[in-house]
N, C-alpha and C. Protein backbone atom coordinates (compact mmCIF):
# COMPACT_ATOMS: atom_id res chain seq x y z
N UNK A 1 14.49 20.17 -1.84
CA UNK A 1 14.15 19.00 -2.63
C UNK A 1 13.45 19.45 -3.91
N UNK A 2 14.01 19.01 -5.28
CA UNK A 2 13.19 19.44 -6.50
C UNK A 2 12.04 18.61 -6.62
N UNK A 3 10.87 19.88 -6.75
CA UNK A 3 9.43 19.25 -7.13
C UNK A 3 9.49 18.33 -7.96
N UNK A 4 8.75 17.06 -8.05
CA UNK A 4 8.68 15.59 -8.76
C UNK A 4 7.96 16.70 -10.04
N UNK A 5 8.16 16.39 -10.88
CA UNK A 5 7.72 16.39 -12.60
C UNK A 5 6.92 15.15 -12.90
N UNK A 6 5.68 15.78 -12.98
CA UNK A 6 4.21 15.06 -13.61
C UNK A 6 3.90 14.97 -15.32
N UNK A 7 3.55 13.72 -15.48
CA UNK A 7 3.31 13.71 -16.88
C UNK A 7 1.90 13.83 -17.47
N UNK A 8 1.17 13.92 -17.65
CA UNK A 8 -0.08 13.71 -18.30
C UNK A 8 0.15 12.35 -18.72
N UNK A 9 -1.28 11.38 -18.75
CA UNK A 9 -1.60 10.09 -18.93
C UNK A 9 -0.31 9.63 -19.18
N UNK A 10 0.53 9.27 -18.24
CA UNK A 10 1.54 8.52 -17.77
C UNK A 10 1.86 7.68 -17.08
N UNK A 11 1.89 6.49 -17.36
CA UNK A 11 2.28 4.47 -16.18
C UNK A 11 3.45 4.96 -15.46
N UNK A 12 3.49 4.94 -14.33
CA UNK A 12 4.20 5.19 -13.28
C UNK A 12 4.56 3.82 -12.58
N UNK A 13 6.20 3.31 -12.42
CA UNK A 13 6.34 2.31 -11.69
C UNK A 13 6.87 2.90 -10.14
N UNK A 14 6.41 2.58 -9.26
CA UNK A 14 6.16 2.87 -7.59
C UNK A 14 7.16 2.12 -6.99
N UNK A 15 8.06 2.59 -6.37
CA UNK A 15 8.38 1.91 -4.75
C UNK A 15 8.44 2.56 -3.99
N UNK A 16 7.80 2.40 -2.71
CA UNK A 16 7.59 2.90 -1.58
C UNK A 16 7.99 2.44 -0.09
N UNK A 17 9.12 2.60 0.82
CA UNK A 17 9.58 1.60 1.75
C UNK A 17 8.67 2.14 3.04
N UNK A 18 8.85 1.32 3.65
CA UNK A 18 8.27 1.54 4.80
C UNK A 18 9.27 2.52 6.06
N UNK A 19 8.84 2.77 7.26
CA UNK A 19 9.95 3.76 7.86
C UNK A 19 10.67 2.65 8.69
N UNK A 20 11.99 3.07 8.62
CA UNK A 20 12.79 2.12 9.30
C UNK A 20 12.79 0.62 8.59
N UNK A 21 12.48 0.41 7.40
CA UNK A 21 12.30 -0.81 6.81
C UNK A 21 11.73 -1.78 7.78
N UNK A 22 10.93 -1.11 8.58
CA UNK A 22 10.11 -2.27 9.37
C UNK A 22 9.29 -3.30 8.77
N UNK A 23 9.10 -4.31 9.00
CA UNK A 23 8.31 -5.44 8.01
C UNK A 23 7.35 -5.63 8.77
N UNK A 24 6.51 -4.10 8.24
CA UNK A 24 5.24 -4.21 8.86
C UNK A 24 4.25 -5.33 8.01
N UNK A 25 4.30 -5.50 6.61
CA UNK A 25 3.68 -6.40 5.72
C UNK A 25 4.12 -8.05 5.83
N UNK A 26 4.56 -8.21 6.89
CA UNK A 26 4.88 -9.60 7.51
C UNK A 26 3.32 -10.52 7.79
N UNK A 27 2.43 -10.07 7.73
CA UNK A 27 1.36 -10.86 8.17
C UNK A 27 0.03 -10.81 7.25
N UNK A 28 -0.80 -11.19 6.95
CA UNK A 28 -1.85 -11.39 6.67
C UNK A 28 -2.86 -9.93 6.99
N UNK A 29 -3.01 -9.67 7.50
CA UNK A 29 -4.25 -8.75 7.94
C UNK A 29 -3.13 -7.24 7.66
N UNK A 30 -2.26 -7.07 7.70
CA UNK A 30 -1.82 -6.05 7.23
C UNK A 30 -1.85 -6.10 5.41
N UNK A 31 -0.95 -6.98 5.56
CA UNK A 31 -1.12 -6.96 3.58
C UNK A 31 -2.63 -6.84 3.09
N UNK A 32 -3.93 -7.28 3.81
CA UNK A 32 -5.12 -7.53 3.01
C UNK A 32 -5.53 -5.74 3.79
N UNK A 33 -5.15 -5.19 4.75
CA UNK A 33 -5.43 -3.52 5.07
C UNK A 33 -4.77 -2.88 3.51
N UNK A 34 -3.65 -3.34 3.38
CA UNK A 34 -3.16 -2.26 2.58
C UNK A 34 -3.76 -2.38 0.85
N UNK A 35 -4.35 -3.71 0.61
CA UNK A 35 -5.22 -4.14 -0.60
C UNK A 35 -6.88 -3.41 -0.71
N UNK A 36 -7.21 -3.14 0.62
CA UNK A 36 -8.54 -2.43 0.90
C UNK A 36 -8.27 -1.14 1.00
N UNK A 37 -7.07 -0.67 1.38
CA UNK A 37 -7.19 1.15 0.54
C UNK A 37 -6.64 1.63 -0.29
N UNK A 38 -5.83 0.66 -1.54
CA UNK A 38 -5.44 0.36 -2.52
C UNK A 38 -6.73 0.77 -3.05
N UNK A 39 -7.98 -0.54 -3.18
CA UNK A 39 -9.31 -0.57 -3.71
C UNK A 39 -9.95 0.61 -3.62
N UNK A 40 -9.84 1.09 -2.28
CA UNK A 40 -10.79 2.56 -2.11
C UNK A 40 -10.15 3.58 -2.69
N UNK A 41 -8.86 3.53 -2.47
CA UNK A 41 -7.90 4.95 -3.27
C UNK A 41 -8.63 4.94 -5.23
N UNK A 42 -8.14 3.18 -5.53
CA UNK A 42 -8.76 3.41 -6.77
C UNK A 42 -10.08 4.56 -7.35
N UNK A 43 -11.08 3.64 -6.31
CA UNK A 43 -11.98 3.84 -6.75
C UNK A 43 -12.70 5.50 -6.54
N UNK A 44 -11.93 6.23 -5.66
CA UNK A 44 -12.35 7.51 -5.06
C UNK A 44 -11.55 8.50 -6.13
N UNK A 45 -10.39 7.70 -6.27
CA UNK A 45 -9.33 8.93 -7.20
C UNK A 45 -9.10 8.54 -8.84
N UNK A 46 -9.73 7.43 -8.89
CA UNK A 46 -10.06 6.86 -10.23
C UNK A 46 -8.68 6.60 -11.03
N UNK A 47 -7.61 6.51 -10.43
CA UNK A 47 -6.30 5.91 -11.42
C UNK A 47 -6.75 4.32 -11.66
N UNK A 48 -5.33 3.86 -12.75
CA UNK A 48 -5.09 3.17 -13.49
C UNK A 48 -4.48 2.37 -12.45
N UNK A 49 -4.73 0.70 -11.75
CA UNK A 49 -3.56 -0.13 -11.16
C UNK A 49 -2.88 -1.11 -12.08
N UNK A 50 -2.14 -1.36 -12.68
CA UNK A 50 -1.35 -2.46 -14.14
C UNK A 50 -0.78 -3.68 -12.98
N UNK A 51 -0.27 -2.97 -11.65
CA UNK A 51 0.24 -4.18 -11.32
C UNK A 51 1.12 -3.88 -9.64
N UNK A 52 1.31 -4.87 -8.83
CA UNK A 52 1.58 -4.51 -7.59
C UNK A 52 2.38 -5.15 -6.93
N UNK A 53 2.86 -5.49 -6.15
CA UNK A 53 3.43 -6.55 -5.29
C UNK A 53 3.70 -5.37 -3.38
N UNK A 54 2.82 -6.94 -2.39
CA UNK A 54 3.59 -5.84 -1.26
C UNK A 54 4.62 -7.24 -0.73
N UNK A 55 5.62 -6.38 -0.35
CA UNK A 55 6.71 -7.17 0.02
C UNK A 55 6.62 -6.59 1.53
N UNK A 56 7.39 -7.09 2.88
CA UNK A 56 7.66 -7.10 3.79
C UNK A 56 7.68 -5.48 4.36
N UNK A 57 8.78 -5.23 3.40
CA UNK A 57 9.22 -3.78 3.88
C UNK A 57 9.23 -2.75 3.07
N UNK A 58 8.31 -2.51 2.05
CA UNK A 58 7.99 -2.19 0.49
C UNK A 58 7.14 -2.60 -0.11
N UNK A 59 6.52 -1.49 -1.23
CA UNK A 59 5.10 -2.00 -2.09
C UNK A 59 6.06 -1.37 -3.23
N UNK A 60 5.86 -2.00 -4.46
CA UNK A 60 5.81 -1.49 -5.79
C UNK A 60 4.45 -1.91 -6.49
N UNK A 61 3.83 -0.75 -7.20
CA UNK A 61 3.45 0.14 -8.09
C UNK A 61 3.76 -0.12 -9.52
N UNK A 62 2.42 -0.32 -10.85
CA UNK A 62 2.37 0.25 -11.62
C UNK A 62 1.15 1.34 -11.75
N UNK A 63 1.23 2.34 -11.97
CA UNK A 63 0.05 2.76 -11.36
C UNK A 63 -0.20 4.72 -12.45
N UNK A 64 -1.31 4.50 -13.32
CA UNK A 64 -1.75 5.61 -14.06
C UNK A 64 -2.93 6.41 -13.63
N UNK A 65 -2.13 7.51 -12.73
CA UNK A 65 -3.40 8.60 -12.82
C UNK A 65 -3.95 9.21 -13.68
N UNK A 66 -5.92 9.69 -13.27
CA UNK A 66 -6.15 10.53 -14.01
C UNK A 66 -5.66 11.65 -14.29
N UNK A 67 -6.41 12.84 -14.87
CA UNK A 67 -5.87 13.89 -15.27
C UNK A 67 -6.18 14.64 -14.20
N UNK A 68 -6.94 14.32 -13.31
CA UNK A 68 -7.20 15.49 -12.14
C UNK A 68 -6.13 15.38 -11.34
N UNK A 69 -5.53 14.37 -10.77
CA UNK A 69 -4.62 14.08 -10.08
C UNK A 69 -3.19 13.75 -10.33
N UNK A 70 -1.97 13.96 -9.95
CA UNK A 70 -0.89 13.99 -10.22
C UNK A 70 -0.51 12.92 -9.54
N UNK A 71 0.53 11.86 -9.42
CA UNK A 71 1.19 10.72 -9.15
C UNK A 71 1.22 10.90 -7.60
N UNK A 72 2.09 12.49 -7.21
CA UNK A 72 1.78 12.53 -5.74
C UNK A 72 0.73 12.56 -4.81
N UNK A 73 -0.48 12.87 -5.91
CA UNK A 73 -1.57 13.11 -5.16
C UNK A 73 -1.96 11.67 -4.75
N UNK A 74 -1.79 10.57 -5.47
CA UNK A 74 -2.30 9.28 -5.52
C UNK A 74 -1.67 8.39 -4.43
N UNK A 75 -0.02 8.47 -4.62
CA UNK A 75 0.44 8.15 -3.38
C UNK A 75 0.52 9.01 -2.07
N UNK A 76 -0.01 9.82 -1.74
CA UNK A 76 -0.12 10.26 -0.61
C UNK A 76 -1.37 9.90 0.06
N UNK A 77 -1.81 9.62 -1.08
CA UNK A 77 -3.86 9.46 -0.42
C UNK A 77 -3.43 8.00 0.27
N UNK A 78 -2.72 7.47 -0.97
CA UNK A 78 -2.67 5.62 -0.07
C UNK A 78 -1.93 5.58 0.91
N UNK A 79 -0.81 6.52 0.48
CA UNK A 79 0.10 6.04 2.14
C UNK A 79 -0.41 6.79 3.04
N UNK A 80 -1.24 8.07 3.08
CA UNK A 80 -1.83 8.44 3.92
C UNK A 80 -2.67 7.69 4.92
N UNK A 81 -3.62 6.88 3.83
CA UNK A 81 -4.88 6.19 4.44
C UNK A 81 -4.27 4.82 5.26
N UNK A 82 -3.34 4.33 4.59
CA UNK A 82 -2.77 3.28 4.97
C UNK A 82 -2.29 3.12 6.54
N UNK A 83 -1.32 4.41 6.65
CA UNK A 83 -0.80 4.44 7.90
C UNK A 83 -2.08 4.88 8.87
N UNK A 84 -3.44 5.68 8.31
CA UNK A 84 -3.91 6.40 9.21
C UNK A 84 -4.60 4.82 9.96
N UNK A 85 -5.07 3.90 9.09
CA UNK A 85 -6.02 2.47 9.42
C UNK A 85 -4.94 1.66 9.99
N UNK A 86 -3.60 1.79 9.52
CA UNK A 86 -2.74 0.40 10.39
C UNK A 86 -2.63 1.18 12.04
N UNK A 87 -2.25 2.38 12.03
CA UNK A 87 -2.47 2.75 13.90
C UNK A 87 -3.86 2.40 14.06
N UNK A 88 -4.56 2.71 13.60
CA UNK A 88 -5.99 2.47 14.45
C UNK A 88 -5.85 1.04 14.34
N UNK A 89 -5.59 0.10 13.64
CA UNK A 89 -5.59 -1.35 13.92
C UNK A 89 -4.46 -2.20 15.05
N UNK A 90 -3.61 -1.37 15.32
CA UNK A 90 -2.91 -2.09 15.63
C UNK A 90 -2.53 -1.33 16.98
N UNK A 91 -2.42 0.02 17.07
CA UNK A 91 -1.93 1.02 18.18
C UNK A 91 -3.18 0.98 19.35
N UNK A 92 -2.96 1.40 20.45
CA UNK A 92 -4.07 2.16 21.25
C UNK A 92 -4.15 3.02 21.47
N UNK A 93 -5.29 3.94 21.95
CA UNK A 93 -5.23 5.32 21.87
C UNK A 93 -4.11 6.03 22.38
N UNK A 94 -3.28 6.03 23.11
CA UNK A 94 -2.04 6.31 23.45
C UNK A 94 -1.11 6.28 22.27
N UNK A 95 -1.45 5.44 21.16
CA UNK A 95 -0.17 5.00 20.21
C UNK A 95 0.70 3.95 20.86
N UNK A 96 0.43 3.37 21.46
CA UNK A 96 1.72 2.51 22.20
C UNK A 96 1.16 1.17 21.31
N UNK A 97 2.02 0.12 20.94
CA UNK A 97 1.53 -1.36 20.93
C UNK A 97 1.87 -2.16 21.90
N UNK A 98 2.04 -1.65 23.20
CA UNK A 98 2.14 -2.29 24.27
C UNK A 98 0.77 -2.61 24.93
N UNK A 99 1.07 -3.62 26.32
CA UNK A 99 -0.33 -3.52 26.96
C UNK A 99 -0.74 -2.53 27.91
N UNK A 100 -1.67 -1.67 27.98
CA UNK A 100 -2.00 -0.53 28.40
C UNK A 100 -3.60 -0.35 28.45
N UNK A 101 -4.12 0.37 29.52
CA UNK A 101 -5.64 0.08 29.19
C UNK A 101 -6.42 -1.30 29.48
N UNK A 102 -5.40 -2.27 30.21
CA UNK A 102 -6.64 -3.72 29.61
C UNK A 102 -6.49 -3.90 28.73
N UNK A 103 -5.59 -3.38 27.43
CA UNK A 103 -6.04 -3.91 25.98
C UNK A 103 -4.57 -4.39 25.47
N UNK A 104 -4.51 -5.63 25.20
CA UNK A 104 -3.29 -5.81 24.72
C UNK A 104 -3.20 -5.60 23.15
N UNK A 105 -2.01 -5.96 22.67
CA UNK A 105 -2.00 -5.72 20.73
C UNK A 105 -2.98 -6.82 20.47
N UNK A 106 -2.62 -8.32 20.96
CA UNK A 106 -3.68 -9.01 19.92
C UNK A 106 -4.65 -9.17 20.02
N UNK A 107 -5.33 -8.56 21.20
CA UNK A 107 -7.01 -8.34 21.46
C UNK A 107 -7.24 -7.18 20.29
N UNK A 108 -6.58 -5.92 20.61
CA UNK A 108 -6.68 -5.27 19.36
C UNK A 108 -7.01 -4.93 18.21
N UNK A 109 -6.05 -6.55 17.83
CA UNK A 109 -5.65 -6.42 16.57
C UNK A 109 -6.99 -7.73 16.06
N UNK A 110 -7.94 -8.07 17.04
CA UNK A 110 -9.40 -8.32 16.64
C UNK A 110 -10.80 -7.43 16.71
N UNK A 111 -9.73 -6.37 17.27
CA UNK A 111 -10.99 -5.08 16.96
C UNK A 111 -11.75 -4.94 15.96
N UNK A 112 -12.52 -4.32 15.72
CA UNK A 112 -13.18 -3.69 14.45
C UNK A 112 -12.56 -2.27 14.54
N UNK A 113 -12.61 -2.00 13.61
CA UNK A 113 -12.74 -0.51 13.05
C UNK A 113 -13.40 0.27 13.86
N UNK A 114 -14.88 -0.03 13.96
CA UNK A 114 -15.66 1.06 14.39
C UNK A 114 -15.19 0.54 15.92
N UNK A 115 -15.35 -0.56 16.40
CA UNK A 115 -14.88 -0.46 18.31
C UNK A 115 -13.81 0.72 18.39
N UNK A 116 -12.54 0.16 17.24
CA UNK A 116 -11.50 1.55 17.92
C UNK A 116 -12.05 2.88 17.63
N UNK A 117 -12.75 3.33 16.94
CA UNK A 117 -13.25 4.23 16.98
C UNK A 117 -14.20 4.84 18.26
N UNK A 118 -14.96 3.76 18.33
CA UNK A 118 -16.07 4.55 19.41
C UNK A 118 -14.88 4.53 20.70
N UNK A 119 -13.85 3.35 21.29
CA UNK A 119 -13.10 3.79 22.14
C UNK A 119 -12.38 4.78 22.19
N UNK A 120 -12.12 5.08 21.17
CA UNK A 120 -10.99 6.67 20.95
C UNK A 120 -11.89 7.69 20.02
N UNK A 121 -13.06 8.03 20.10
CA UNK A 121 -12.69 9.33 19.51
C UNK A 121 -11.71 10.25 19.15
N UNK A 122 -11.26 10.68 20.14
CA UNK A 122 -9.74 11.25 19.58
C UNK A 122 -9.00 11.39 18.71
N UNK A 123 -9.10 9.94 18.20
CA UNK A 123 -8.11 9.87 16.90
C UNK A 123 -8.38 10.62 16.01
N UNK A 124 -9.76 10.76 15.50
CA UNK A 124 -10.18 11.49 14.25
C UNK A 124 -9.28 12.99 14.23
N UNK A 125 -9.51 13.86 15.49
CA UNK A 125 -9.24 14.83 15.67
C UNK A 125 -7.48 14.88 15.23
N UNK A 126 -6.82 13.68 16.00
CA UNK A 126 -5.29 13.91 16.47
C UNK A 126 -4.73 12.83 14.75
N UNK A 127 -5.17 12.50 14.02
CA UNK A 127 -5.04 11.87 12.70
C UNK A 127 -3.57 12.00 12.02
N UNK A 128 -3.43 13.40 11.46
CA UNK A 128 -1.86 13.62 11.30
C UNK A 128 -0.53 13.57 12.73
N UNK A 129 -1.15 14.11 13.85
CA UNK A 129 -0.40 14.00 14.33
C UNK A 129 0.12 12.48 14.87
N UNK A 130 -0.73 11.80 14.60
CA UNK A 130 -0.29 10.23 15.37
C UNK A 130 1.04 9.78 14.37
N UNK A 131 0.62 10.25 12.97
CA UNK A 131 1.02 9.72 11.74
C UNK A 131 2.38 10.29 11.60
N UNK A 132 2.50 11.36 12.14
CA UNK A 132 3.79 12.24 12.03
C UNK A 132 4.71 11.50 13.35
N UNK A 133 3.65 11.48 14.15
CA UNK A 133 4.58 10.77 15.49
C UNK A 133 5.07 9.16 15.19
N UNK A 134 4.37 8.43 15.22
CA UNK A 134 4.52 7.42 14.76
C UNK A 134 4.52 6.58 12.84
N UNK A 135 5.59 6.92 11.91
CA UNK A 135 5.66 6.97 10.70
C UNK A 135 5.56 5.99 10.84
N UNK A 136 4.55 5.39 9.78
CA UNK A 136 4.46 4.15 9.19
C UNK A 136 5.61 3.87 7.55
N UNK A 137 5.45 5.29 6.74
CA UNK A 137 6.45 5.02 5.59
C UNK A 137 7.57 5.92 5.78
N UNK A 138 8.68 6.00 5.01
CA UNK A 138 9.35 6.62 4.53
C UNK A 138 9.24 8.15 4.08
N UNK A 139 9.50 9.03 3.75
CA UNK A 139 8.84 10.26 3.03
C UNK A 139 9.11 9.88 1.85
N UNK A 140 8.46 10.25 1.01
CA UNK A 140 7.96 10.36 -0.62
C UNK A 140 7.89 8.71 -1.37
N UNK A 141 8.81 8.74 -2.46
CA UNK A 141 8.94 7.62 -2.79
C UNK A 141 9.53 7.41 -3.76
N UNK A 142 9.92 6.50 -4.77
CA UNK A 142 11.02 6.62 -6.21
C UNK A 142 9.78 6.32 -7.13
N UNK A 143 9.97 6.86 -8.24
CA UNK A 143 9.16 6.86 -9.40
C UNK A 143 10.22 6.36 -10.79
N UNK A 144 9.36 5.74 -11.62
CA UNK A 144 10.06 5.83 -12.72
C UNK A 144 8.59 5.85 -13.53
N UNK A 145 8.88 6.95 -14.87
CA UNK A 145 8.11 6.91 -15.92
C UNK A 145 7.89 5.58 -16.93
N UNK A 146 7.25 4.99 -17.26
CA UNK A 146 7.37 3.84 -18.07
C UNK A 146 7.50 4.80 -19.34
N UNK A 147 8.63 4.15 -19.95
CA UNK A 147 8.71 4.95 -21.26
C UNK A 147 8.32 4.54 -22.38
N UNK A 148 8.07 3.20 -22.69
CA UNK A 148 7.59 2.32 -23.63
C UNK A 148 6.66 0.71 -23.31
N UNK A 149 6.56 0.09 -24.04
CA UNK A 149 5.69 -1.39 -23.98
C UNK A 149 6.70 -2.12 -23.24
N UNK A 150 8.02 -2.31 -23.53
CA UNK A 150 9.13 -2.93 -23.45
C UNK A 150 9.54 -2.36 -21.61
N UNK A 151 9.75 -1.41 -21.32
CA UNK A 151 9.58 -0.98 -20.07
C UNK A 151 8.84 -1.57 -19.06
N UNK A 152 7.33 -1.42 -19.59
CA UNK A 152 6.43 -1.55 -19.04
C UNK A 152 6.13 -3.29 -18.50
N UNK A 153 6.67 -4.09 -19.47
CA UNK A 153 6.85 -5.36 -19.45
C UNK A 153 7.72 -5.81 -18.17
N UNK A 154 9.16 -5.06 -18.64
CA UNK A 154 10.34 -5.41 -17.99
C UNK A 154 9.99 -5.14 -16.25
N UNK A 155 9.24 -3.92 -16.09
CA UNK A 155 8.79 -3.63 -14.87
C UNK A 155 8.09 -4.07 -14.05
N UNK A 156 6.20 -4.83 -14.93
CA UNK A 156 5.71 -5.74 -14.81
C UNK A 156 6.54 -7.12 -13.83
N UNK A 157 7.63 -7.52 -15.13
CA UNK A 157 8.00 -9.00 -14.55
C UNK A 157 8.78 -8.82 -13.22
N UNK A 158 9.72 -7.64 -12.96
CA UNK A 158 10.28 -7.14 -11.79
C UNK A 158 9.35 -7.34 -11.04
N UNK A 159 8.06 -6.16 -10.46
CA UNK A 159 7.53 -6.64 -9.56
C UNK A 159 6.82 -8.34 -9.49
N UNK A 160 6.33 -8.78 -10.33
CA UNK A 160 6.09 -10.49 -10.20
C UNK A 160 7.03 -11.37 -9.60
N UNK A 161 8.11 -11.17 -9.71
CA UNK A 161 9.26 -11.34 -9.47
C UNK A 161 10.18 -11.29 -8.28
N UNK A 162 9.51 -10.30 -7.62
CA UNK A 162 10.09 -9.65 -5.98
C UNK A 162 10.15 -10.72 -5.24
N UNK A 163 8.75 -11.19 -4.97
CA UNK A 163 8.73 -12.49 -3.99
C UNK A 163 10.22 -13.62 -3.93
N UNK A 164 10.36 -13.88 -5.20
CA UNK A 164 11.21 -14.94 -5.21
C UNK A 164 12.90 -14.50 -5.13
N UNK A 165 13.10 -12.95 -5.51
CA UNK A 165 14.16 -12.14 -5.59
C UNK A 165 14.35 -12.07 -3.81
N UNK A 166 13.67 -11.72 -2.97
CA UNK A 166 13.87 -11.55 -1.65
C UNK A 166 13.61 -12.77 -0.58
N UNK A 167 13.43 -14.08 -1.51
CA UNK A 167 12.85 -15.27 -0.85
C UNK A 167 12.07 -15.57 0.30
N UNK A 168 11.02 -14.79 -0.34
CA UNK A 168 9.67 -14.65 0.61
C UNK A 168 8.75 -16.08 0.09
N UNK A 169 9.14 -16.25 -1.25
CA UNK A 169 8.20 -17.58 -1.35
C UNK A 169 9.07 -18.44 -2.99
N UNK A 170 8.74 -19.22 -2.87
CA UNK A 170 8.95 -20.25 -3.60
C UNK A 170 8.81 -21.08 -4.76
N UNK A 171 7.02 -20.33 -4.55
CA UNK A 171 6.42 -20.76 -5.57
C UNK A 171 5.50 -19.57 -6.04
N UNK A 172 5.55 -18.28 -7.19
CA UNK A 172 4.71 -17.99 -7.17
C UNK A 172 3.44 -17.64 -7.31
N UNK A 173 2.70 -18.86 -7.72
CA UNK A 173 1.25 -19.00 -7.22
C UNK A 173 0.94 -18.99 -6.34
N UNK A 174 1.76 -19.49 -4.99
CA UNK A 174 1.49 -19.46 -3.95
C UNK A 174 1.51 -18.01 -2.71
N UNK A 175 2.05 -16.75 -3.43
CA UNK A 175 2.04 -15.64 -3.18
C UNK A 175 0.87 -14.88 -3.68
N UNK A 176 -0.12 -14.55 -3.09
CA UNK A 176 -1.03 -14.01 -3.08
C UNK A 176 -1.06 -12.55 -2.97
N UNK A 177 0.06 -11.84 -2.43
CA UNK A 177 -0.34 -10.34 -2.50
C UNK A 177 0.87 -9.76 -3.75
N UNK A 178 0.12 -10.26 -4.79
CA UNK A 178 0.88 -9.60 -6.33
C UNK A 178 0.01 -9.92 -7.14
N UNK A 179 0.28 -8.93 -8.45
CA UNK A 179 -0.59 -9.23 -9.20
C UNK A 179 -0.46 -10.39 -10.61
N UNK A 180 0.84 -11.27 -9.69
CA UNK A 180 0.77 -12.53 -10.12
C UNK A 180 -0.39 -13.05 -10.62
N UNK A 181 -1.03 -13.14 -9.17
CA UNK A 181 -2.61 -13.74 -9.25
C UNK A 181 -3.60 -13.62 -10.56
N UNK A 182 -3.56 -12.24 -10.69
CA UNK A 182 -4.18 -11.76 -11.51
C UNK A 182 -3.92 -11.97 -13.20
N UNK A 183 -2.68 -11.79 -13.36
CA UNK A 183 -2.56 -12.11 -14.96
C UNK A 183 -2.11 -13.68 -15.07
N UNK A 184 -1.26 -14.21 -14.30
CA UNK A 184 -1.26 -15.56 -14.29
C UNK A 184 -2.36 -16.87 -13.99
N UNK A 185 -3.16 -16.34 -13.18
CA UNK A 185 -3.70 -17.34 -12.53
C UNK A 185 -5.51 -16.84 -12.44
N UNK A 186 -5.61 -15.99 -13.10
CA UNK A 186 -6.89 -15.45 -12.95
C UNK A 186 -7.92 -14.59 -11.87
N UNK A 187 -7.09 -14.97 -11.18
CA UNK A 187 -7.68 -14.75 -9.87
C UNK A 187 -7.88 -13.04 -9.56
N UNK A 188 -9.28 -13.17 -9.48
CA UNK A 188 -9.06 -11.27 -9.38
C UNK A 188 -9.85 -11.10 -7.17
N UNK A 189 -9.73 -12.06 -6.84
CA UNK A 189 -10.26 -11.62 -5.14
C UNK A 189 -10.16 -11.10 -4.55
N UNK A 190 -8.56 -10.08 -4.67
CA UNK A 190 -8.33 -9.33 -3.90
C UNK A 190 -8.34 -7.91 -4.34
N UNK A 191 -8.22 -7.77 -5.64
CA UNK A 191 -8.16 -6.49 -6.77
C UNK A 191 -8.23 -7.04 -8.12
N UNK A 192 -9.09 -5.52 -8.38
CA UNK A 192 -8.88 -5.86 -10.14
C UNK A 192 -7.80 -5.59 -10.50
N UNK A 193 -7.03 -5.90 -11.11
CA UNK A 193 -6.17 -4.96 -13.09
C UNK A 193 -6.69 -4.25 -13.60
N UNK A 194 -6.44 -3.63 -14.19
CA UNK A 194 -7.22 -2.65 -15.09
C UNK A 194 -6.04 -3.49 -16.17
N UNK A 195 -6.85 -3.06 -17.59
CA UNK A 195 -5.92 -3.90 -19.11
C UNK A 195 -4.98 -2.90 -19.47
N UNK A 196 -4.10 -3.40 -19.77
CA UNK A 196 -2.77 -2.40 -20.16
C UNK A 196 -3.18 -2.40 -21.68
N UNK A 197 -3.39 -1.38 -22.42
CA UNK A 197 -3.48 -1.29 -23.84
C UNK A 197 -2.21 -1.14 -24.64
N UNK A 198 -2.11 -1.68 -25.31
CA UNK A 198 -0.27 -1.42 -26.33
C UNK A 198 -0.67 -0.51 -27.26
């Protein structure tokens, strides 16, 4: 496979599928997991977010790293973190989402964080391997360089756009995990924007 080619201060548009196009982003508490290490990836690895949408079985990405970090470094941290918090939310220490233990998925899936933790230690230790066993994404992902304002636009309205392209919704104001919200409607509750400069 040829190594991905990194740009210096370069807008990167993202899609990323999930494994098996499973529609793991079908629900509420997954889409708002994958918005909370979105936030933390930001804020730990310090890129640029312009704009997002998670769809069912796919997230697209506008998304400018710093200079310390390269595009892969950024998506690996998220899809890393992503898959490592949706098993612990949703799996049991076994990895199964069956009932096992006394514990079914939707008792579970009212866990906290730290309960699955203190019940499994383990995990910390066994982390990649759960992740390798049980894939949450795809390997890697498609990139495109934004090459201009006009790009960057056209790409923009694409992802805004997804929802109603895959008829997930209808109306979209009423889609909440895009960054619809954000340039249309003001709404910053779930993430900031960062300002796209021309």
């Amino acid at each position: 496979m040829l190594k991905r080619f990194n740009l210096e201060n370069q807008i990167y548009f993202i899609t990323s599928k999930t494994f098996d196009n499973e529609k793991i982003f079908s629900d509420d508490r997954s889409c708002r997991l994958f918005i909370e290490v979105l936030n933390e990836c930001k804020d730990k690895y310090g890129f640029e977010l312009f704009g997002y949408v998670i769809m069912p079985d796919h997230i697209h990405l506008l998304i400018k790293p710093n200079p310390r970090n390269t595009i892969s470094d950024v998506m690996h941290r998220i899809k890393g973190s992503f898959a490592y918090k949706y098993l612990m939310m949703t799996r049991n220490h076994k990895g199964s989402a069956t009932r096992e233990n006394g514990i079914n998925k939707p008792t579970l899936l009212r866990m906290s964080q730290s309960q699955l933790r203190v019940a499994d230690p383990s995990w910390v230790g066994e982390k990649r391997q759960r992740i390798k066993q049980q894939p949450i994404w795809q390997k890697s992902f498609y990139d495109h360089a934004i090459r201009n304002h006009q790009d960057f636009l056209e790409k923009l309205n694409y992802i805004h756009k997804n929802p109603l392209k895959h008829n997930i919704a209808n109306d979209l104001n009423q889609y909440q995990y895009s960054s619809y919200q954000n340039y249309y409607l003001s709404n910053n509750n779930l993430t900031k924007i960062d300002e796209y400069e021309i």
